[in-house]
Protein backbone atom coordinates (compact mmCIF):
# COMPACT_ATOMS: atom_id res chain seq x y z
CA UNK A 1 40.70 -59.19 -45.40
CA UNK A 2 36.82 -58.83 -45.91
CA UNK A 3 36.45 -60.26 -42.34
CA UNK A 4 38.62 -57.71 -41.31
CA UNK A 5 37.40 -55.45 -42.94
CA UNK A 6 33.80 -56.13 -41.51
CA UNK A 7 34.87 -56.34 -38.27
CA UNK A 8 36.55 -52.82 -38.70
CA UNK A 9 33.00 -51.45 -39.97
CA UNK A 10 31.15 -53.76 -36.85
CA UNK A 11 33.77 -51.71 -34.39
CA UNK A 12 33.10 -48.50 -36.29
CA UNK A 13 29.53 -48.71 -35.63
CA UNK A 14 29.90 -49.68 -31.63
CA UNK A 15 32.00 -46.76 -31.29
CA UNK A 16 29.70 -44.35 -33.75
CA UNK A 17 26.76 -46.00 -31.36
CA UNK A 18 28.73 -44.81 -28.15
CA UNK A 19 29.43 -41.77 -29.41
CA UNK A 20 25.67 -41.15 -30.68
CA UNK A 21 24.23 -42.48 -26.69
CA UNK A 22 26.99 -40.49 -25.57
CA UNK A 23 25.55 -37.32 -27.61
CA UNK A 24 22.43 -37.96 -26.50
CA UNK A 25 23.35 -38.24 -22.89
CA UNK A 26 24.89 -34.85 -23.20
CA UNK A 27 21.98 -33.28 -24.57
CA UNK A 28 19.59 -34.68 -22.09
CA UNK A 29 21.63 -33.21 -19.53
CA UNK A 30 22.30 -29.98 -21.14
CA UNK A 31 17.96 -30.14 -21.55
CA UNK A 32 17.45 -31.12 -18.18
CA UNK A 33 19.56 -28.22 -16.44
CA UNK A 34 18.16 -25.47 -18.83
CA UNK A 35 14.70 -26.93 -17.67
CA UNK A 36 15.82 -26.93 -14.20
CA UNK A 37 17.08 -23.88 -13.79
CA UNK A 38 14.48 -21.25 -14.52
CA UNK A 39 12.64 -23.68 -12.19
CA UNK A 40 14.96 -22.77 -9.19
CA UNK A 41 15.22 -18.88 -10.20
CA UNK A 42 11.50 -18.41 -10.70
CA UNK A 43 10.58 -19.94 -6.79
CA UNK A 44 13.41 -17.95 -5.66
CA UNK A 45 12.44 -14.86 -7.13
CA UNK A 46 8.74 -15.35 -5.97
CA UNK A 47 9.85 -16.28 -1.94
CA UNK A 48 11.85 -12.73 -2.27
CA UNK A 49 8.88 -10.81 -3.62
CA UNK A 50 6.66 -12.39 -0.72
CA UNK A 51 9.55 -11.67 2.10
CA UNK A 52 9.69 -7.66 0.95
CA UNK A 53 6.23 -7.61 0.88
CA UNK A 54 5.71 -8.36 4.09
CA UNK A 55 8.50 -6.37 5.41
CA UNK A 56 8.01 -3.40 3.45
CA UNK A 57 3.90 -4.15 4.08
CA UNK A 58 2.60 -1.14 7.01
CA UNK A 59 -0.80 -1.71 8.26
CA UNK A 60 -3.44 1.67 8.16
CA UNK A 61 -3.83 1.92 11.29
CA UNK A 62 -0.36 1.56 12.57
CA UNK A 63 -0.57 5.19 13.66
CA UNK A 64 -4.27 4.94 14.41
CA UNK A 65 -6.05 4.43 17.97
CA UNK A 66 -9.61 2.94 18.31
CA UNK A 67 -11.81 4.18 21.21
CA UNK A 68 -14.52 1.49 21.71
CA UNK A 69 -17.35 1.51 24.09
CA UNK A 70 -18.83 -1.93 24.55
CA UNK A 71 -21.17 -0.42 27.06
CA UNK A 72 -22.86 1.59 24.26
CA UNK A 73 -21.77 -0.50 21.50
CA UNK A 74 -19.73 1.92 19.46
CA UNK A 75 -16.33 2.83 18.07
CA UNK A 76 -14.41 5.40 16.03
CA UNK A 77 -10.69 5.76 15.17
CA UNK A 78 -8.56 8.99 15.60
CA UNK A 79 -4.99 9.83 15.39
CA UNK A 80 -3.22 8.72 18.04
CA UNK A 81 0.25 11.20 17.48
CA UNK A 82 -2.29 14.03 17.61
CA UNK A 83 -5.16 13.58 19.30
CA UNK A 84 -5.96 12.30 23.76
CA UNK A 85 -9.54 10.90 24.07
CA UNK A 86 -11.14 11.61 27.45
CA UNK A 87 -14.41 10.52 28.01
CA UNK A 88 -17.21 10.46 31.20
CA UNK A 89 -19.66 8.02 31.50
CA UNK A 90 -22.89 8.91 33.43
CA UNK A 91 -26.02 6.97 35.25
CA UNK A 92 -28.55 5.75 32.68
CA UNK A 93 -31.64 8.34 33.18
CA UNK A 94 -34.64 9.81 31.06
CA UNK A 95 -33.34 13.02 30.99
CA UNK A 96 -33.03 13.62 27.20
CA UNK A 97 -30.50 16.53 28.05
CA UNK A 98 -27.94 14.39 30.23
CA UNK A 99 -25.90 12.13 28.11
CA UNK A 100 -24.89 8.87 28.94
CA UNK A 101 -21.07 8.89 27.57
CA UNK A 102 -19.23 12.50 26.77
CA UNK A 103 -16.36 12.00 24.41
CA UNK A 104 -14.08 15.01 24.47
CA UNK A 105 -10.85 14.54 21.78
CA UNK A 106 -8.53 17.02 22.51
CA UNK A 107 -5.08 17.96 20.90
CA UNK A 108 -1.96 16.72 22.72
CA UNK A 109 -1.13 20.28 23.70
CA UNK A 110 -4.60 21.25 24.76
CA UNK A 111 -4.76 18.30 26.92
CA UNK A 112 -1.40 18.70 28.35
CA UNK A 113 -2.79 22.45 29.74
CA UNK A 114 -6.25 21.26 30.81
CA UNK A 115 -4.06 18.83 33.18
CA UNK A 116 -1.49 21.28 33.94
CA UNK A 117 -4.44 23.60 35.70
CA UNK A 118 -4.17 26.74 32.79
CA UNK A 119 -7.95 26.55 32.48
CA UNK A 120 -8.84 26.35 36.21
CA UNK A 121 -10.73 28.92 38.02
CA UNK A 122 -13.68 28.78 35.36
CA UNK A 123 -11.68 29.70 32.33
CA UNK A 124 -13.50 28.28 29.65
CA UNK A 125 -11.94 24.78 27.55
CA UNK A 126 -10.35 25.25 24.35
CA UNK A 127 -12.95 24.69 21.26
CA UNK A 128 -12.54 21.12 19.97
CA UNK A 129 -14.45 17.77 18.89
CA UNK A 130 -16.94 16.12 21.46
CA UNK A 131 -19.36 13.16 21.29
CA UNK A 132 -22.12 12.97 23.46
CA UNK A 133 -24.20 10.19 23.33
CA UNK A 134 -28.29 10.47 24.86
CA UNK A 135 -31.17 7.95 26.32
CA UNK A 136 -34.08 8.70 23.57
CA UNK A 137 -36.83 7.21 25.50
CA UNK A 138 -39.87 8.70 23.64
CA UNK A 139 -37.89 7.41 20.38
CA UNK A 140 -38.68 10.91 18.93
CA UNK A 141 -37.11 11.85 15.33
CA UNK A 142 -34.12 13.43 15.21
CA UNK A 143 -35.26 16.79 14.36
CA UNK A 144 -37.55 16.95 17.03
CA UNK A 145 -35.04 16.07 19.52
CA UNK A 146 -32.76 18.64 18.11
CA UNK A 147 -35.74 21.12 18.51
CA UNK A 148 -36.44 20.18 22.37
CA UNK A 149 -32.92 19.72 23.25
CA UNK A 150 -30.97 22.28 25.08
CA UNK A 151 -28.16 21.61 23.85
CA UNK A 152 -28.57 24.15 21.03
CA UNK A 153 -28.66 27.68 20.47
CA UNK A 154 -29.55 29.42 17.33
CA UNK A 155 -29.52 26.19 14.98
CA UNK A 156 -29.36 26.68 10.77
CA UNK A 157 -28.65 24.88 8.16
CA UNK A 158 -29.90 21.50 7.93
CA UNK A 159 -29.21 19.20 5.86
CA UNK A 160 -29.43 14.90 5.53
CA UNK A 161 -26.03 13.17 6.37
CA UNK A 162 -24.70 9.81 6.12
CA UNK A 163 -23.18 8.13 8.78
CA UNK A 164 -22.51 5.01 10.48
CA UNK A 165 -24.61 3.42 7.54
CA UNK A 166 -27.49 5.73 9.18
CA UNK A 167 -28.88 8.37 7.17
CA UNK A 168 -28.68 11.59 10.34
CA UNK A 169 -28.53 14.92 9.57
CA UNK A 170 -26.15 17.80 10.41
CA UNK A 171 -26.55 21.61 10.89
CA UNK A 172 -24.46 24.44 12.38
CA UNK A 173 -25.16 26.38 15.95
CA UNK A 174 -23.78 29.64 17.58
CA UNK A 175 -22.67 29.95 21.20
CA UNK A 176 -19.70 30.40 22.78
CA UNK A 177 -18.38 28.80 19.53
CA UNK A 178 -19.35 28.21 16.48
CA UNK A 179 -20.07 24.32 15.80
CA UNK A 180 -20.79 22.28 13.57
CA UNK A 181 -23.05 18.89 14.38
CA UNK A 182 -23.89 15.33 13.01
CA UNK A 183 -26.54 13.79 14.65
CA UNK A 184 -27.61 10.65 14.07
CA UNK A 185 -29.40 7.16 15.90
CA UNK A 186 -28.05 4.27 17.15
CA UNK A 187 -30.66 1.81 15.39
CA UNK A 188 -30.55 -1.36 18.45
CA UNK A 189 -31.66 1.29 21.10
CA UNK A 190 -33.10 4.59 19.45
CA UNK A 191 -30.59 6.36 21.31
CA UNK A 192 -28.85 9.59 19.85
CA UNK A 193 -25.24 9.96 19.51
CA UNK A 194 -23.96 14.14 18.37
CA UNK A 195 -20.36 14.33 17.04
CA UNK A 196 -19.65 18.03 17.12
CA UNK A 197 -16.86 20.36 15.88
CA UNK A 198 -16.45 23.56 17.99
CA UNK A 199 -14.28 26.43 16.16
CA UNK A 200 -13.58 30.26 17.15
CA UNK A 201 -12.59 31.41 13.78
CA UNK A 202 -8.90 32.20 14.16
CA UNK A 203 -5.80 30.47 14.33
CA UNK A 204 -4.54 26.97 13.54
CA UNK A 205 -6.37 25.22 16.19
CA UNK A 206 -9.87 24.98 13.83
CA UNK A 207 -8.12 23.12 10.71
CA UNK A 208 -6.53 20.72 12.94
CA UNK A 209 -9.37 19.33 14.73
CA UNK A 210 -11.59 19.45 12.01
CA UNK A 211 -8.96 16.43 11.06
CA UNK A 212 -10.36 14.83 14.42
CA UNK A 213 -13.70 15.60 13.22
CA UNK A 214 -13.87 14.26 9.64
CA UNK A 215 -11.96 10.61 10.28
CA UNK A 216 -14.71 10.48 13.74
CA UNK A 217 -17.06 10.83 10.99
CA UNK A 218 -15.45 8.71 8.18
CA UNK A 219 -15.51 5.50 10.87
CA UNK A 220 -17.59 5.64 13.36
CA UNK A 221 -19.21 2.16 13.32
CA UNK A 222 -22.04 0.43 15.55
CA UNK A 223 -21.05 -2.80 17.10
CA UNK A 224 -23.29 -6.09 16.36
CA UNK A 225 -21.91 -8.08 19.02
């Protein structure tokens, strides 16, 4: 009966020992899909964040148009819903009057009429935003330029300006308009580019291309290369 009895307790134990590796089995599993788990979640999550961002992601200058002159080594960006770019390049000379390139940026509207023939017969151009960009070949400072140019009439207000990583300076003129001017040089060549806003005082036409104006202004780079 004592053998028995032992060999009761011996088959107690293998099954208590099954039943502990099978406990243990259980909770290594149970372990090993908790750990395994937030593994799965977490990479899915993050391949979901990347996906929206880079469907959701809109570049700045998706409704932006660069004009770039690699002749002159320049650019600027404007608004390309709004604004046409039109621009005239001439012969190189020493005439410090004639420019080299004339940028005009003109509304869609405006440019649509100049085209159409509304302003033909001499009727003068709608007021706008022009860059004009001059041969500087006795390297003179900008103010005297401005002061022996032509291009001016009844000049005031000067003051420095930044631009293009230049330090130029801007002012205001009277004419047929009244305009305000950056003018500033192109420091591979000495040349001298003038970004000007043209107004007449009334309607909506002034606050819209000063818009033109200010991001010509905001980004107009020189090109290295």
């Amino acid at each position: 009966m004592v053998f028995s009895s032992d060999l009761v307790k011996s088959k107690c134990l293998r099954v208590d020992g099954k039943r502990i590796v099978n406990s243990v089995f259980m909770v290594l599993l149970i372990v090993g899909a908790i750990a395994d788990k937030p593994t799965v979640s977490f990479a899915a999550t993050t391949q979901d964040v990347l996906t929206l961002d880079k469907s959701t992601f809109k570049p700045v200058s998706q409704n932006q148009a660069i004009y770039r002159s690699d002749r002159l080594r320049l650019q600027f960006n404007y608004s390309l819903p709004d604004f046409v770019v039109e621009d005239k390049t001439f012969s190189s000379g020493n005439n410090v009057n004639s420019p080299l390139l004339a940028i005009d940026i003109w509304t869609k509207n405006h440019a649509q009429k100049i085209r159409a023939g509304d302003y033909a017969g001499g009727t003068e151009y709608p007021a706008n935003v022009h860059i004009n960009v001059y041969n500087n070949p006795r390297k003179l400072t900008l103010q005297q330029w401005v002061k022996q140019s032509n291009q001016f009439s009844i000049t005031r207000d000067f003051k420095p300006a930044k631009i293009a990583r230049q330090t130029g300076i801007k002012f205001q003129s009277s004419g047929l308009y009244e305009n305000e001017h950056v003018v500033f040089v192109n420091p591979r060549d000495s040349r001298i580019i003038v970004v000007t806003l043209s107004k007449t005082g009334y309607g909506n036409n002034d606050a819209i291309y000063r818009r033109a104006y200010q991001q010509i202004v905001n980004s107009f780079v020189f090109l290295n290369k």
